[in-house]
Structure formats: C-alpha cells, structure tokens
Protein backbone atom coordinates (compact mmCIF):
# COMPACT_ATOMS: atom_id res chain seq x y z
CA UNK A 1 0.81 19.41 25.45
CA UNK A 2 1.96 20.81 22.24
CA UNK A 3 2.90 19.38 18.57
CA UNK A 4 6.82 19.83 18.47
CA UNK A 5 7.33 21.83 15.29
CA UNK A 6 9.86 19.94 12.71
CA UNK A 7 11.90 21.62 9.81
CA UNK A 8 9.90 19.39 7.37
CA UNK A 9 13.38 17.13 6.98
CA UNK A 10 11.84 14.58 9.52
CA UNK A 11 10.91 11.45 7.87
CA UNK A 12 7.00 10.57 8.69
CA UNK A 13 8.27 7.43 10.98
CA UNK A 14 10.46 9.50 13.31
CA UNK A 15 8.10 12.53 12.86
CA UNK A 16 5.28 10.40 14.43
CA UNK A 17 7.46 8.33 16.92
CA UNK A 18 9.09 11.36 18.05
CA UNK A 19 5.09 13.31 18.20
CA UNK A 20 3.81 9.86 20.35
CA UNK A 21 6.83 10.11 22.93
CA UNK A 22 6.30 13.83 23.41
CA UNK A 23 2.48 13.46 24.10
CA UNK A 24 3.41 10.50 25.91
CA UNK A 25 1.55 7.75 24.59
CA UNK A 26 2.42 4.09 23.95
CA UNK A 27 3.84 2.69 21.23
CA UNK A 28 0.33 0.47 20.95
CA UNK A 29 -1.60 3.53 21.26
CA UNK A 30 -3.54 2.91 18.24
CA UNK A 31 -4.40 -0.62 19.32
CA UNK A 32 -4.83 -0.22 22.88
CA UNK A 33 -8.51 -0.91 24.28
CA UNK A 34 -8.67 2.16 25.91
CA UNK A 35 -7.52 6.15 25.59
CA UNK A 36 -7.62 9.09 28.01
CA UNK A 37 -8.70 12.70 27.11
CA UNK A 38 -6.71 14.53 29.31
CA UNK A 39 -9.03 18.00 30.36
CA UNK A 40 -6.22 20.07 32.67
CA UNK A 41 -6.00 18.49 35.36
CA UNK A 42 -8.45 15.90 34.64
CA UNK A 43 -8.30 12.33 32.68
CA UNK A 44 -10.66 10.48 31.66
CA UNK A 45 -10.13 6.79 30.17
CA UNK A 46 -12.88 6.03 27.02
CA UNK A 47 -12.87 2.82 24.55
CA UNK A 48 -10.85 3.04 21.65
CA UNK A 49 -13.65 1.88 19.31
CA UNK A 50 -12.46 -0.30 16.01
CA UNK A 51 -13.79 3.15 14.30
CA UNK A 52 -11.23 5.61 16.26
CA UNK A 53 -8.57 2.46 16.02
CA UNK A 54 -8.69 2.56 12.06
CA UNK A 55 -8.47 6.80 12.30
CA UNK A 56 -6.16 7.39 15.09
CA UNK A 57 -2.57 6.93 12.77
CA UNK A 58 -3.96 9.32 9.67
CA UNK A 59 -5.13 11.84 13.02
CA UNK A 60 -1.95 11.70 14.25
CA UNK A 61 -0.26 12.10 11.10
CA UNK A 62 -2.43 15.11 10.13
CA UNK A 63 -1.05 16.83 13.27
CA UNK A 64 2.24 17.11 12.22
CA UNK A 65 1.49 17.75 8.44
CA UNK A 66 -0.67 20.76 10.17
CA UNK A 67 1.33 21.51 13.25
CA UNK A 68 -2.00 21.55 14.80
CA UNK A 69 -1.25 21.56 18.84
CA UNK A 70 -2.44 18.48 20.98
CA UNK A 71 -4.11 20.97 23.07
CA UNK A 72 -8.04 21.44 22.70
CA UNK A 73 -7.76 23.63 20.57
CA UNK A 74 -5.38 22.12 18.42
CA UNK A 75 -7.99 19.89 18.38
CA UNK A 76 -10.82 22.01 17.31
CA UNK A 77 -8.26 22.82 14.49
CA UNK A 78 -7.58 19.41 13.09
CA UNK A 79 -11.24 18.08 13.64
CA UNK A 80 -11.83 21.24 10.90
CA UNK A 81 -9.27 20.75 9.16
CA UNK A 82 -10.55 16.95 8.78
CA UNK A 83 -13.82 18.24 7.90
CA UNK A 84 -12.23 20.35 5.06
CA UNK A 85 -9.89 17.58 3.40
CA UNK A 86 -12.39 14.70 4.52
CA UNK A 87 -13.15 13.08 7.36
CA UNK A 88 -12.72 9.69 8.58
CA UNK A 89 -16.13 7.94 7.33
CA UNK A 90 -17.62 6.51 10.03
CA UNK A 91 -21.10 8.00 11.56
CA UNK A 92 -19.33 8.33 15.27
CA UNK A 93 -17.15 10.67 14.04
CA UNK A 94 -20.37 13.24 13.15
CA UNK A 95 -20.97 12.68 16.72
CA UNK A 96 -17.42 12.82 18.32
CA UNK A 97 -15.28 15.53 16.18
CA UNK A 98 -18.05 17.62 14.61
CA UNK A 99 -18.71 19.60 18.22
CA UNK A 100 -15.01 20.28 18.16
CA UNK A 101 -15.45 22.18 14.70
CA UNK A 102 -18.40 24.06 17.17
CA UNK A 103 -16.44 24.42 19.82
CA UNK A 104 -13.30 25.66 17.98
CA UNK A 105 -16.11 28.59 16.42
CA UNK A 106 -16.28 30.13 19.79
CA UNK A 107 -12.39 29.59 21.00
CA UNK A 108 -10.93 30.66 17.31
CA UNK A 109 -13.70 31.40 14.81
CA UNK A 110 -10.67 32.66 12.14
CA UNK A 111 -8.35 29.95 12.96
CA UNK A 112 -11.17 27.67 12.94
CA UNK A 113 -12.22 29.04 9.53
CA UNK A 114 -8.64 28.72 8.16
CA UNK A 115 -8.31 25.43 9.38
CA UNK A 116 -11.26 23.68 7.20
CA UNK A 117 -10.21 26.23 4.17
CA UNK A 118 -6.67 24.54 4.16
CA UNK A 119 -8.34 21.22 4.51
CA UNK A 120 -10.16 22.41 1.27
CA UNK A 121 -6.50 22.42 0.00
CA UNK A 122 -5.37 19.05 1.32
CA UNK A 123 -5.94 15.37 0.53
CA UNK A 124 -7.00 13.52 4.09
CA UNK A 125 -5.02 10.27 4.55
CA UNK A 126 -8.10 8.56 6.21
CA UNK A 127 -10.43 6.32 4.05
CA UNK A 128 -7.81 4.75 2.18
CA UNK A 129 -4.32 2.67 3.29
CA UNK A 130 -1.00 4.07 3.70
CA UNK A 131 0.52 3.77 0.93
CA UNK A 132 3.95 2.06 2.67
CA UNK A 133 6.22 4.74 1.75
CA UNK A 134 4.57 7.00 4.03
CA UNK A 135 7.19 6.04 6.63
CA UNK A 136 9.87 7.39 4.42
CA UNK A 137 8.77 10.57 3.32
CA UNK A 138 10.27 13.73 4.60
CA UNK A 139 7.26 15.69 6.48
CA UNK A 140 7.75 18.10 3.69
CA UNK A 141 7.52 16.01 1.00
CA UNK A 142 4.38 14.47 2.51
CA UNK A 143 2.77 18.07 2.51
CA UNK A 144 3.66 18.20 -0.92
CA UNK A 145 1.74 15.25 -1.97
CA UNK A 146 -1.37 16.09 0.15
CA UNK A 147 -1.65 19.82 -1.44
CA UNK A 148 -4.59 20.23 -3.74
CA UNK A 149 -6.20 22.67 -5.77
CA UNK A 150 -8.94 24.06 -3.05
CA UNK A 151 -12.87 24.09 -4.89
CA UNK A 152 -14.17 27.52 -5.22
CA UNK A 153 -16.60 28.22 -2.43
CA UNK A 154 -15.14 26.75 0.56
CA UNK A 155 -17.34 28.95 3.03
CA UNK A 156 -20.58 27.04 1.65
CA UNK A 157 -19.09 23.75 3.00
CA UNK A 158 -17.84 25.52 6.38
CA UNK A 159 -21.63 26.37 6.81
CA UNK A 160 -22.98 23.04 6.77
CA UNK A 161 -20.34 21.71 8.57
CA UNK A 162 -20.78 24.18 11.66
CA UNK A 163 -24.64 24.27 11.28
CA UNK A 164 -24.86 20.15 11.06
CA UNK A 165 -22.15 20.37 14.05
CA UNK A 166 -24.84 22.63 16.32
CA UNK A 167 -27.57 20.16 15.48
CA UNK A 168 -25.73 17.32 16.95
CA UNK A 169 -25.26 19.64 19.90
CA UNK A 170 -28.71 20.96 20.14
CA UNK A 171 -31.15 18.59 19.61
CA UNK A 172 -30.77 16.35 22.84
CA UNK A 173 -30.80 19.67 24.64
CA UNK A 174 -34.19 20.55 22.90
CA UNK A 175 -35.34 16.98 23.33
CA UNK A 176 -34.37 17.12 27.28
CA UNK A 177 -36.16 20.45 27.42
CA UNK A 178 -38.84 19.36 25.62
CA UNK A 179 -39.30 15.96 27.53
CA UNK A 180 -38.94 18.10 31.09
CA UNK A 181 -41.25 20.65 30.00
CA UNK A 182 -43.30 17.76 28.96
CA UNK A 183 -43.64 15.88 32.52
CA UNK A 184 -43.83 19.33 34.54
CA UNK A 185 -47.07 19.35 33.46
C-alpha cells in the first residue's frame, strides 16, 4: 500500500486518520499488543513492544511529512530518513530499522542517500512529546516547523549509519559461520 499524497492543506489529525484508514489499521494501532508486517502475500503478526508503542505515532507522522510509501521501500526511506533527523532512542531500533537503511542501499542507493540527507534537514518528532497543536497544523505548516539548516557533511554520517547497519547484519552470520566451521571439525 501506498502513502496518499495530500496538498499540504490537511490538518495533521485528518492527515493521519485519513493515512491509518488507507493502510487499514485500527484506530488503537499504536496501543494494540500486536502488529503485522505484511510481505506480499504474506503477514506476519509481531509484539508491539512499549519501545515501537512510544515511536509508532511520530513514524506515522513522518510518512506523511515525507510522503514516504508504506511499501518496503517506503520503508527503507523513512527508516533513513529517521536516521538523518534522529531516530527514536531506544537500542531495538539499531536492531529493527537500521537493516532497512541496508536494505534500502541495494533497492535505491540515491533515494536512500536523499532520504537521510533530508533527514539532515529535518527535526524528528520522536524523543520528545507532541506538542498538542500538532493535531491542528496544516501538513504544510508542520513541514515548515520541522525544516532545519542541514550540518555540512552529511555523507560522513550516512557512512556510519550504513556501515554500523551491515554490522548488525553481519556479525551473527560470521558468528554462525564461525560456530559451524567451528564444530565441523
């Protein structure tokens, strides 16, 4: 499914009640016990952790302020586009949106790369509250307020993103080839 593309007029409340209807999710979504990642024609149900809980409203929000597709790539996008403005601070998010910033390397390196830069230029709404009135804010005027001067070298800090994002990835594939290596012996 895809992010429905607003003229910016939408207030953030409609914006994001209109976004949850369209990818068909509950109006509890962000308290529900459990989510599904939908993968084609496959779904599979995970725990919505306290951590993901406290994230998922910002996430959402930073969808439409990007018009970043609920696809998996849109994904990929956001996650680097969270990584550029600043991500949610919890250590499970290293391990659950950093290989999308990998992943998105291989499906869209540029768009990928243009993604975190315009993070660079954006202020994340997670690690703080909403400020109450979010909800009233055109989309527009939202963007407005999350626009920041970008620092100078933003490709440094897309480097240590993707290389700390591979490490997650590779190391308990080393360690399993180490370990089976190991016993063959």
């Amino acid at each position: 499914m895809t992010t429905r593309r607003t003229d910016g007029t939408e207030t953030v409340a409609t914006a994001l009640a209109t976004f949850r209807q369209s990818q068909q999710l509950p109006e509890n979504y962000a308290e529900a016990q459990s989510w599904a990642v939908r993968l084609g024609p496959l779904s599979l149900r995970l725990p919505n952790f306290h951590w993901r809980r406290k994230a998922i409203v910002a996430h959402d929000i930073h969808h439409l302020v990007t018009n970043y597709p609920c696809s998996i790539k849109g994904e990929c996008l956001i996650a680097s586009w969270e990584f550029g403005a600043e991500p949610f601070r919890h250590p499970a998010t290293l391990v659950f949106c950093l290989p999308l910033v990998f992943l998105g390397c291989f499906m869209a390196p540029r768009e990928t790369w243009q993604a975190f830069r315009r993070g660079k230029s954006a202020t994340s709404l997670h690690n703080r509250p909403l400020d109450p009135e979010i909800w009233s804010l055109s989309l527009d005027e939202l963007r407005d307020r999350l626009h920041k001067t970008p620092p100078y070298r933003p490709a440094i800090a897309f480097s240590a993103v993707v290389a700390l994002a591979a490490a997650i990835l590779l190391v308990p594939i080393l360690a399993i080839v180490f370990l089976a290596g190991f016993f063959a012996f």
